[in-house]
Every structure is written in structure tokens, then in C-alpha cells.
C-alpha atoms as a PDB file:
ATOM      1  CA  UNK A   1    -139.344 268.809 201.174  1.00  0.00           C
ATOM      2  CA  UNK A   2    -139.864 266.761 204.461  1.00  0.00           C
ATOM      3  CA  UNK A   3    -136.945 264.335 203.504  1.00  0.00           C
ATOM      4  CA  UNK A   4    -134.750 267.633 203.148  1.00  0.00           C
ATOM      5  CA  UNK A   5    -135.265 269.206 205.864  1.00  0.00           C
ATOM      6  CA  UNK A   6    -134.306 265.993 207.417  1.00  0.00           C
ATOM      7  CA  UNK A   7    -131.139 265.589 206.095  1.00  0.00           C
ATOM      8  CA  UNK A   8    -130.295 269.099 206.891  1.00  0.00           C
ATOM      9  CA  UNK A   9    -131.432 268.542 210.386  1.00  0.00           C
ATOM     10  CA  UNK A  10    -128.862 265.009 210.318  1.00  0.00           C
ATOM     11  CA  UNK A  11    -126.133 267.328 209.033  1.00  0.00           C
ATOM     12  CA  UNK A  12    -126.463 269.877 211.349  1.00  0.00           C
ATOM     13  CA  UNK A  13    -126.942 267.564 214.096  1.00  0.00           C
ATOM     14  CA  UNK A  14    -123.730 265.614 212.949  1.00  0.00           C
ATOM     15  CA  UNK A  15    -124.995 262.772 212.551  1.00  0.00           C
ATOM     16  CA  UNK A  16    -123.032 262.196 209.058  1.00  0.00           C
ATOM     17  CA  UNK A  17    -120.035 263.255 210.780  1.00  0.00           C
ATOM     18  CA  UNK A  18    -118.644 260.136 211.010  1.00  0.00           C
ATOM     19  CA  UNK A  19    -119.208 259.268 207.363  1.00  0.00           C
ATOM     20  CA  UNK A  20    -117.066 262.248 206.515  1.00  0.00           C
ATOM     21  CA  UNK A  21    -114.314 261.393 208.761  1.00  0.00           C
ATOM     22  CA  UNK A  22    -113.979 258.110 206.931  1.00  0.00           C
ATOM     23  CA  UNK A  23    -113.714 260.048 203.566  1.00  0.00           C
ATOM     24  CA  UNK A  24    -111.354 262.338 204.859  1.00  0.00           C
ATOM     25  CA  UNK A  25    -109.133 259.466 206.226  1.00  0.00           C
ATOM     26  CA  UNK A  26    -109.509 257.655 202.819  1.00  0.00           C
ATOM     27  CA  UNK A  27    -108.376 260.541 201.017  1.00  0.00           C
ATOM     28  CA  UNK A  28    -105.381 261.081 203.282  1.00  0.00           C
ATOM     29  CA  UNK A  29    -104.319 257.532 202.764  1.00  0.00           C
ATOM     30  CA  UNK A  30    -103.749 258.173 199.145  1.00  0.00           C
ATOM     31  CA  UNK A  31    -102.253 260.920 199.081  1.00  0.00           C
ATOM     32  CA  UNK A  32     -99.237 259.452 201.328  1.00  0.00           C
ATOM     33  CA  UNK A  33     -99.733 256.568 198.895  1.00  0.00           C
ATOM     34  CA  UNK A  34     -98.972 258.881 195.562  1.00  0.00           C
ATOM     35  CA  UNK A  35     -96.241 261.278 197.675  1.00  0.00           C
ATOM     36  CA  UNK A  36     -94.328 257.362 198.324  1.00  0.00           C
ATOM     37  CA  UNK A  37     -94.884 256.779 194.834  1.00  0.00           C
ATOM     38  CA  UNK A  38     -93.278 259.895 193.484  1.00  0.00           C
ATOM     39  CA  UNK A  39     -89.970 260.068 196.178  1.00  0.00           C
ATOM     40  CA  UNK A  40     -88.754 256.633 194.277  1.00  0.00           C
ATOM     41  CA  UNK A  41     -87.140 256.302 191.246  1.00  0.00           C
ATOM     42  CA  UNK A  42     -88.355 253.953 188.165  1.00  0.00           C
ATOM     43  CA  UNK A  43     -86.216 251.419 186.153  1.00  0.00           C
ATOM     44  CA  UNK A  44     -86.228 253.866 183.328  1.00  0.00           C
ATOM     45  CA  UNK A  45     -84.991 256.547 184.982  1.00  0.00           C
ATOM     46  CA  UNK A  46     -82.178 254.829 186.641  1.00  0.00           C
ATOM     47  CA  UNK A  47     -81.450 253.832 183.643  1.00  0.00           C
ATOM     48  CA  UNK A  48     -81.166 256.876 182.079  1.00  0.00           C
ATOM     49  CA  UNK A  49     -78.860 258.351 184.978  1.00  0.00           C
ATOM     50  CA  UNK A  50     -76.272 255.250 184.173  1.00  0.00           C
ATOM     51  CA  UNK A  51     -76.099 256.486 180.412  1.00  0.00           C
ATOM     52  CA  UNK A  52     -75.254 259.838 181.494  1.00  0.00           C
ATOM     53  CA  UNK A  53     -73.411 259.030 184.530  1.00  0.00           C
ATOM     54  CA  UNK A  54     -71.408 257.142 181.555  1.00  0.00           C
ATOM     55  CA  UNK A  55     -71.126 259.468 178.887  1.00  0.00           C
ATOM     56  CA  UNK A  56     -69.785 262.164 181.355  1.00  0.00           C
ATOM     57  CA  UNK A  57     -66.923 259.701 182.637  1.00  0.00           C
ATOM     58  CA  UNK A  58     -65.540 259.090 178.612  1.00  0.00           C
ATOM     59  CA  UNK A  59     -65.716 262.749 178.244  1.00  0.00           C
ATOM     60  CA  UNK A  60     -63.359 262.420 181.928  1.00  0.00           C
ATOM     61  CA  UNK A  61     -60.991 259.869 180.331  1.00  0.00           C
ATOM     62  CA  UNK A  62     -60.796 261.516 177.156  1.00  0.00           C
ATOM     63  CA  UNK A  63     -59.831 264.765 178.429  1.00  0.00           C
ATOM     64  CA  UNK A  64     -57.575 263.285 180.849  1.00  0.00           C
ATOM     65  CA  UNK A  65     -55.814 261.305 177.897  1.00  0.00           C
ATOM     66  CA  UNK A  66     -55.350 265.019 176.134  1.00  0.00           C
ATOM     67  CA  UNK A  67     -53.562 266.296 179.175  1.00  0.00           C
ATOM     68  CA  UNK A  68     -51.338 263.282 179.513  1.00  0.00           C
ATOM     69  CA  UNK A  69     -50.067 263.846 176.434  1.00  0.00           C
ATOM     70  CA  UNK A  70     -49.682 267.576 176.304  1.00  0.00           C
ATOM     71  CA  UNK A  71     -47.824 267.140 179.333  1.00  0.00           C
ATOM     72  CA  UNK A  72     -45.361 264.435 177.505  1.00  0.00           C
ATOM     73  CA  UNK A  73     -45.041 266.273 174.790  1.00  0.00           C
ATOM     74  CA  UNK A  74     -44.087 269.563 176.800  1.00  0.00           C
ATOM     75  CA  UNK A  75     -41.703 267.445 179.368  1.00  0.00           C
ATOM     76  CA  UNK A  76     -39.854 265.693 175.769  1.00  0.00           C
ATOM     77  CA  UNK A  77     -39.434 269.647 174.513  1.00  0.00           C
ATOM     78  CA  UNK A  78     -38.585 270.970 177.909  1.00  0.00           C
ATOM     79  CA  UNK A  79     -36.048 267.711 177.972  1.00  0.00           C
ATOM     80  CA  UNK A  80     -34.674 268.554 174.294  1.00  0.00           C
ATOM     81  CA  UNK A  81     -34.223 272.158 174.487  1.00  0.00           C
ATOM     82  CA  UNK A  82     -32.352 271.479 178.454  1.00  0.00           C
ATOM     83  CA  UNK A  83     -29.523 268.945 176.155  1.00  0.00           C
ATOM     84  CA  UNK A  84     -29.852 271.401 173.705  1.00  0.00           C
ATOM     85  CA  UNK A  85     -28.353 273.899 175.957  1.00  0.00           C
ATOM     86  CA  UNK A  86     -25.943 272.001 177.693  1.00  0.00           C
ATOM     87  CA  UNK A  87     -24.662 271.257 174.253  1.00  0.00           C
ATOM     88  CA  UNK A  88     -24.205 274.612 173.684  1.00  0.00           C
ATOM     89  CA  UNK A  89     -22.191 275.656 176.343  1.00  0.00           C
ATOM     90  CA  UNK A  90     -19.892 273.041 175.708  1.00  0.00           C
ATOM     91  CA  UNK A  91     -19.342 274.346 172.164  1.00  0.00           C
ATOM     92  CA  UNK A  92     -18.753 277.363 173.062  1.00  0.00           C
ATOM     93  CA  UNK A  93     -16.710 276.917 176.531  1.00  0.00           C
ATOM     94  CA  UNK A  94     -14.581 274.534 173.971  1.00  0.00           C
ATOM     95  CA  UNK A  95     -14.238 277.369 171.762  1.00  0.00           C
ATOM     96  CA  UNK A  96     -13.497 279.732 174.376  1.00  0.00           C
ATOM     97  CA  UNK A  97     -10.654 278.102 176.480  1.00  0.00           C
ATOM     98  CA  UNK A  98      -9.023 276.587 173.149  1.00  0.00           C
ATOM     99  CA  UNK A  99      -5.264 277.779 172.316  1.00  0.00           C
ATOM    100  CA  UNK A 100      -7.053 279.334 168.701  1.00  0.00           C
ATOM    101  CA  UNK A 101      -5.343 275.932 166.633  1.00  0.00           C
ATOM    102  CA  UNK A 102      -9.343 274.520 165.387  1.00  0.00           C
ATOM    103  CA  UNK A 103      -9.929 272.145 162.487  1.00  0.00           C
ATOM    104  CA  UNK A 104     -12.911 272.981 160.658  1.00  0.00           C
ATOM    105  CA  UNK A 105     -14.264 270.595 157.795  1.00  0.00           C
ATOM    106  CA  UNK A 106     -17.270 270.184 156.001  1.00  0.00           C
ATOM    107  CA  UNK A 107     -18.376 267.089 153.850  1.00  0.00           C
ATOM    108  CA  UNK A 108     -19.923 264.015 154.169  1.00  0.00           C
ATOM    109  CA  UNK A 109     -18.586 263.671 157.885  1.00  0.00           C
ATOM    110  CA  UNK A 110     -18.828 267.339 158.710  1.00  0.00           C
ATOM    111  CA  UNK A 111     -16.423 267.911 161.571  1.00  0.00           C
ATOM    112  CA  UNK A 112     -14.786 270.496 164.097  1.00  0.00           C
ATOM    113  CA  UNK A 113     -11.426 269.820 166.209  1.00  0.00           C
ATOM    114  CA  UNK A 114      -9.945 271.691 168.361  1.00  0.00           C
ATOM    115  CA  UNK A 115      -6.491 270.922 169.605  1.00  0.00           C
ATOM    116  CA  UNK A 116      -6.055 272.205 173.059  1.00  0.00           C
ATOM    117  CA  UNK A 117      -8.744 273.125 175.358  1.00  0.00           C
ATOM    118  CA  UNK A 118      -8.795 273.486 178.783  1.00  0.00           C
ATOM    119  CA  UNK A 119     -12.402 272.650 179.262  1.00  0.00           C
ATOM    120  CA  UNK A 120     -12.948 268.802 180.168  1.00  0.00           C
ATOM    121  CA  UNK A 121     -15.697 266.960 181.003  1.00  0.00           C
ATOM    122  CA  UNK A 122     -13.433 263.764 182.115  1.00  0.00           C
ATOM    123  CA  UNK A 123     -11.204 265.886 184.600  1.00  0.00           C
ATOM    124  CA  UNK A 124      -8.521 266.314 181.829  1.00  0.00           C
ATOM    125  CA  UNK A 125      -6.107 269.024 182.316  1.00  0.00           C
ATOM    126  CA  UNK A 126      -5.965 269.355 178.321  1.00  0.00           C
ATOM    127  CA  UNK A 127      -7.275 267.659 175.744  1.00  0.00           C
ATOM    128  CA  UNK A 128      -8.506 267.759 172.039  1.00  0.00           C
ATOM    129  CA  UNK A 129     -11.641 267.541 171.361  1.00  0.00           C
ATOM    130  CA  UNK A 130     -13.593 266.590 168.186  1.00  0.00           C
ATOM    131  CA  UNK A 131     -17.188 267.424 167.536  1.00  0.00           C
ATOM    132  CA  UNK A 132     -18.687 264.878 164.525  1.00  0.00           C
ATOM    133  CA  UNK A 133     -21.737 264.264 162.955  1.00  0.00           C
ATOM    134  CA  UNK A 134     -22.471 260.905 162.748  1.00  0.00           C
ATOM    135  CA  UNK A 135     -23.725 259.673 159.495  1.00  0.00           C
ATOM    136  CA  UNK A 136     -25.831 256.542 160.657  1.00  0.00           C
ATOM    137  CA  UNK A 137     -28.228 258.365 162.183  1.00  0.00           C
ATOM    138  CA  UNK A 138     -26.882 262.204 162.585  1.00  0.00           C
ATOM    139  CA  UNK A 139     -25.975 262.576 166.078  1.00  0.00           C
ATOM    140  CA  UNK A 140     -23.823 264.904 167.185  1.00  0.00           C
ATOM    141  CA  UNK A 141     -21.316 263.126 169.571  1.00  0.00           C
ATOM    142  CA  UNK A 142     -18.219 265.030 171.277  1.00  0.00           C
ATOM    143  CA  UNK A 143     -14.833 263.421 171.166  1.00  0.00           C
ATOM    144  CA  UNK A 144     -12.319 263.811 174.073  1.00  0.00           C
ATOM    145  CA  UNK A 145      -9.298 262.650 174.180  1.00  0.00           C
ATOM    146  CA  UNK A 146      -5.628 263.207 173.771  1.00  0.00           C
ATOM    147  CA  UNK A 147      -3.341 262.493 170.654  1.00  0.00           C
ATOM    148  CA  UNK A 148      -5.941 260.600 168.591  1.00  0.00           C
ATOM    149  CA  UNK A 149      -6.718 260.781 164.886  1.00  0.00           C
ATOM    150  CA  UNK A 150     -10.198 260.550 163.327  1.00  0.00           C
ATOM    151  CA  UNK A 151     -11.154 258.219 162.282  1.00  0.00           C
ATOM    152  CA  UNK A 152     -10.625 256.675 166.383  1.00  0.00           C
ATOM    153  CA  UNK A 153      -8.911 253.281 166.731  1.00  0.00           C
ATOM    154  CA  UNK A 154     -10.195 251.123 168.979  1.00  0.00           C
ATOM    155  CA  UNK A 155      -7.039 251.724 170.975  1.00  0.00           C
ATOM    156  CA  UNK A 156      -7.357 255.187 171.236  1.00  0.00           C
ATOM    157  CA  UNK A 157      -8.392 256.310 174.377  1.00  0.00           C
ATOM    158  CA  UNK A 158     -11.119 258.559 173.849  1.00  0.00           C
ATOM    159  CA  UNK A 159     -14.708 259.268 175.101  1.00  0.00           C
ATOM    160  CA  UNK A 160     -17.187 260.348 173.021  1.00  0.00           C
ATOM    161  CA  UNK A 161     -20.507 262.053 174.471  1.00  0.00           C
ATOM    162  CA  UNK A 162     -23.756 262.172 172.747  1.00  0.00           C
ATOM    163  CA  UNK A 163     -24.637 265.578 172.411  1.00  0.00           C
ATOM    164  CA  UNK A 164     -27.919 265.998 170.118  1.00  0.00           C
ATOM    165  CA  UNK A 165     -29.745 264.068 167.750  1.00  0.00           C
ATOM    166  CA  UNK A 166     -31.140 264.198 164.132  1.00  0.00           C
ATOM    167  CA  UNK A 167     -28.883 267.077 163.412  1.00  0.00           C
ATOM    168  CA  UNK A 168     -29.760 268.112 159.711  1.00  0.00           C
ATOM    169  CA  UNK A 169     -27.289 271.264 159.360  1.00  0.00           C
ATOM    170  CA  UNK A 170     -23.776 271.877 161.725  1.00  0.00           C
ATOM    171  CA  UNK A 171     -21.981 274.916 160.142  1.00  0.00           C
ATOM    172  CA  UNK A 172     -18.567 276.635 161.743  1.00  0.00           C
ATOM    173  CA  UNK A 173     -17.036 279.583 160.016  1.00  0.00           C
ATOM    174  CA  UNK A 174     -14.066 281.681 161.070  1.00  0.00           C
ATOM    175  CA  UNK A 175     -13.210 285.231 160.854  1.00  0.00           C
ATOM    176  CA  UNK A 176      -9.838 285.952 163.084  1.00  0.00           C
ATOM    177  CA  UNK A 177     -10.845 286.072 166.091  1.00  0.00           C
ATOM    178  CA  UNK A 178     -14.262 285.192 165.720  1.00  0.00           C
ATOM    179  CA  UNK A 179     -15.737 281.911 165.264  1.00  0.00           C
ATOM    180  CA  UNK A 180     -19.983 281.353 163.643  1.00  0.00           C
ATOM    181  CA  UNK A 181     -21.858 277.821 164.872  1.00  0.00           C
ATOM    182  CA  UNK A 182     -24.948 276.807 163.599  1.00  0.00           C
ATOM    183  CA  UNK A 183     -26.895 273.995 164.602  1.00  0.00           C
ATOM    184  CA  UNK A 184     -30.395 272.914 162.897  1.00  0.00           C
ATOM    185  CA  UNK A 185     -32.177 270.084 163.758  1.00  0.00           C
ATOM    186  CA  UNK A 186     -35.340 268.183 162.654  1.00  0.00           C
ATOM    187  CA  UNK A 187     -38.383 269.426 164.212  1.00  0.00           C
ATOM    188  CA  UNK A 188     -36.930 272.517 165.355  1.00  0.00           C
ATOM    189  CA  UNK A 189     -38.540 275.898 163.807  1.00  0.00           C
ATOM    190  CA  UNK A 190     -35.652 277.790 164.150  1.00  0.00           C
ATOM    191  CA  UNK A 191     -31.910 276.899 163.774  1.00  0.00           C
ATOM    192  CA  UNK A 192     -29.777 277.528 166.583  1.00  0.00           C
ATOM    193  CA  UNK A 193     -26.755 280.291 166.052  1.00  0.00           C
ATOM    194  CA  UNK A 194     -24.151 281.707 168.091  1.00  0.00           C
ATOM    195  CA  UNK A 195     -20.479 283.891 167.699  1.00  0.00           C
ATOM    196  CA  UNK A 196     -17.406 283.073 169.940  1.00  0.00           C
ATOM    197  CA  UNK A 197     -15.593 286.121 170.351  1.00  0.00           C
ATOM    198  CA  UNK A 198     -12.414 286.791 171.423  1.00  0.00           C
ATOM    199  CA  UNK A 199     -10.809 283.174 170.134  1.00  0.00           C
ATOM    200  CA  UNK A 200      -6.845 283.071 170.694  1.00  0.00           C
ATOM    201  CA  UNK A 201      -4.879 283.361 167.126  1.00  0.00           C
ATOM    202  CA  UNK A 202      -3.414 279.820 166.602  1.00  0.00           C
ATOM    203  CA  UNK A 203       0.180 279.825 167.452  1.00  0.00           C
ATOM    204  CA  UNK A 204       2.486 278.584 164.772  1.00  0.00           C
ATOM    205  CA  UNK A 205       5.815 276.542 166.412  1.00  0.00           C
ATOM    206  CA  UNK A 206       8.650 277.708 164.687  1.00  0.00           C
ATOM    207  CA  UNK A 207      10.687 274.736 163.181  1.00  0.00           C
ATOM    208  CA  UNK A 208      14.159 274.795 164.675  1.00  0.00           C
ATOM    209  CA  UNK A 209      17.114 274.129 161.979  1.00  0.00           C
ATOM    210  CA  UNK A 210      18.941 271.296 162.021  1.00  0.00           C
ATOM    211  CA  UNK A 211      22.660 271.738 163.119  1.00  0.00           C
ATOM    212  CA  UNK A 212      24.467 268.763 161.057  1.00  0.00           C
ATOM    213  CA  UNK A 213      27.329 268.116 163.429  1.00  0.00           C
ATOM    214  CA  UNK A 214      28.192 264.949 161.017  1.00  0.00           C
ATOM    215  CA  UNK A 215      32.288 265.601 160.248  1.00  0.00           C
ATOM    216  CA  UNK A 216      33.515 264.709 157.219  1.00  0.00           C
ATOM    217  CA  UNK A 217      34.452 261.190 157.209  1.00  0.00           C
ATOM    218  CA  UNK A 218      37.634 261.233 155.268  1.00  0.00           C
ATOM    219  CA  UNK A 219      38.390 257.936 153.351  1.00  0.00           C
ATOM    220  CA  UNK A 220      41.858 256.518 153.696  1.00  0.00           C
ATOM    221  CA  UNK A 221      43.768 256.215 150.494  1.00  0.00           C
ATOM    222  CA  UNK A 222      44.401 252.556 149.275  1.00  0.00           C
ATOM    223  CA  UNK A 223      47.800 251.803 148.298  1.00  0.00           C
ATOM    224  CA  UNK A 224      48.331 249.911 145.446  1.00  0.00           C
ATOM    225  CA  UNK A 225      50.217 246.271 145.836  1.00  0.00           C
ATOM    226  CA  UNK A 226      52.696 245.613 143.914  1.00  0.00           C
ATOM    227  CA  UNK A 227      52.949 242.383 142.289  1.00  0.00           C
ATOM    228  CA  UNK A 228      56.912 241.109 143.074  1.00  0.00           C
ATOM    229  CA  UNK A 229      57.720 238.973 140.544  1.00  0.00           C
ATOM    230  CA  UNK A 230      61.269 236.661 141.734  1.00  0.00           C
ATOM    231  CA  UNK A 231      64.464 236.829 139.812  1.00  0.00           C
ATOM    232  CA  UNK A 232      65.894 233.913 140.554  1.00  0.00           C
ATOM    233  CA  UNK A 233      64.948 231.222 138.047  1.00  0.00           C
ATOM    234  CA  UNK A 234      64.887 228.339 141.034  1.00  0.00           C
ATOM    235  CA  UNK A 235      62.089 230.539 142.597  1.00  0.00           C
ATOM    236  CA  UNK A 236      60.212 230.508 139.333  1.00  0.00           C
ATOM    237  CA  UNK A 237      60.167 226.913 139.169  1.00  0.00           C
ATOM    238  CA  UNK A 238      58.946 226.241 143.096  1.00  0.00           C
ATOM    239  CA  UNK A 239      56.205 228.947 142.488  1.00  0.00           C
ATOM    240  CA  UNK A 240      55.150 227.105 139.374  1.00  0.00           C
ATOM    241  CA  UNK A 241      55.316 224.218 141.400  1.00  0.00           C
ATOM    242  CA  UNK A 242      52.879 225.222 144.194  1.00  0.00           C
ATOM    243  CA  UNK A 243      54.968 225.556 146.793  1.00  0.00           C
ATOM    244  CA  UNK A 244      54.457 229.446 147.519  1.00  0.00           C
END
């Protein structure tokens, strides 16, 4: 009990206040110690943060792949339906501004003509103009020219235009005044139709007669000759002779 009441004296005295300060200042020191440990990262977990840091940049690529191609793929439809519409309007502004006289055959080498149009892509006044499949690899190609026959000659002068390509179906019907296109080709969901109205009527060129001015020749009238035969024997005998 003496020894107790000692030690409670020495702590109330402070004389083990020192001894406590050192504890204190101990204790302090590690925790800074474990707080420096903690605000750093291990190997493991660095590592860790690469694989993800990874993974998420594919999934970056990939994606960015996918919109690369959408947009491709819309920008080669946006480009194919924009010919696809030019083409158009030059069927039908052929059509149109023709003088009604239009070839229409379909076979093997399915083809449209027309005659006379006004509407030129090579600053042509007039010209005839010939819209053909081609068979090698069905294009549709517009001919212009002027006073050329189909199959072209490498004289003609011409120029053809491609127009579209892998053309699978190219239909033209007429109905007086009225002309039917349809156009169908491969990938497309839908075939492309359209009416021309108001065509001209071909005008048929009246053959003028022939006046045959040609007179009459009249053939002269041959006279005969007749053979004189001499009297006179003397004559006889020269002539036998070979003197006349």
C-alpha cells in the first residue's frame, strides 16, 4: 500500500510526465508512418489500373471502328442514291425535250434512243441520245451524239456517260403520250419508277414523189444498106481481083 501511494503521489506530482510524452510522440510517429503508407500505390494495384486503363481503350477503338464504317457505308448510299438522281433527271429531261421519235428495245442489249433532244450535256444544240445496258458488267451508260448507229464505230463521234451500275432490270413502255421507266438495281429494296407525261407524238416526214422528168429517148431508125452489086463484067473481075 506504501509503494501505491507512492506512485500515485509520482503521478500526480508529474514526475512520469515525461515518460508519457515519449509514448505519445512514439505513437504519433507511426501513425504518419501508416497514413504515408496508405497515400501510395502498390505494384499490384498499378497493375491492375493498366489492365483496365487497357480494356477501356479497345472498347474506344472498337467503337470508333463501328462508327467509321457506319459513316462509309452512309456516305457510299448518300453517294449512290445522289448519281441515282442525277440519272434520273437526265432520263426524264431526255424524254421531255425529245421531238416524240424514241426507239425502245428490249433483249439481250436492252436499249432506249431517242432521236432529237434538246437536252445536252456536251453543249449540243441537238443530238440523239442512246441509253444501253452494258452486258459486261450492267452499267447503264448514256450515248450522245449525232448520226451514229449502235453498235458505235470507233469513228463515230459520240460520248458516252456512265450513269449507274449493276443495273438488274431497265424497262420503258409507251402509251401515246406517255412514256413508263423503271430502273432496279442490285442492293436496292425498291425499284425506281417514274411516267413522262406530255411526250410530243413522233412526226412522220411525208415522202415527196418523184417527178421523172427523163424524156423519152427516141431511137433513130437504121436504114438498111444495100448491097450494089456492078453490072459491068470488067468490074466483076477487078473486085474479084482485090482491087475494090
Amino acid at each position: 500500500m506504501h509503494n501505491d501511494t507512492k506512485i500515485l503521489s509520482k503521478l500526480g506530482t508529474g514526475a512520469l510526465a515525461p515518460d508519457i510524452s515519449e509514448a505519445e510522440a512514439i505513437t504519433s510517429d507511426e501513425f504518419c508512418k501508416i497514413d504515408n503508407r496508405k497515400k501510395a500505390f502498390t505494384l499490384i494495384e498499378v497493375l491492375i489500373s493498366i489492365a483496365i486503363l487497357g480494356f477501356v481503350i479497345l472498347v474506344l477503338f472498337r467503337t470508333l471502328d463501328m462508327v467509321r464504317a457506319s459513316n462509309s457505308h452512309l456516305f457510299s448510299y448518300l453517294q449512290k442514291s445522289t448519281q441515282e438522281l442525277k440519272g434520273i433527271k437526265m432520263l426524264y429531261l431526255d424524254i421531255l425535250k425529245s421531238d416524240g421519235n424514241l426507239t425502245i428495245k428490249q433483249d439481250d442489249f436492252s436499249r432506249l434512243c431517242i432521236e432529237d433532244t434538246t437536252n445536252s450535256l456536251h453543249g449540243l444544240n441537238s443530238s440523239k441520245v442512246c441509253w444501253v445496258i452494258a452486258k459486261k458488267d450492267n452499267r447503264l451508260l448514256r450515248i450522245e451524239g449525232n448520226n451514229y448507229k449502235l453498235p458505235a464505230s470507233s469513228e463515230a463521234k459520240v460520248e458516252a456517260d456512265e450513269v449507274m451500275k449493276d443495273i438488274t432490270h431497265f424497262y420503258v413502255a409507251r402509251n401515246k403520250d406517255r412514256v413508263l421507266v423503271i430502273l432496279d438495281s442490285k442492293g436496292s429494296t425498291n425499284p425506281i419508277s417514274f411516267m413522262v407525261q406530255g411526250v410530243m407524238e413522233p412526226i412522220q416526214k411525208k415522202k415527196k414523189k418523184r417527178i421523172n422528168n427523163n424524156k423519152k429517148r427516141t431511137t433513130p431508125t437504121s436504114v438498111p444498106i444495100q448491097k450494089v452489086t456492078p453490072t459491068t463484067p470488067k468490074v466483076q473481075e477487078d473486085m474479084k481481083k482485090g482491087m475494090f
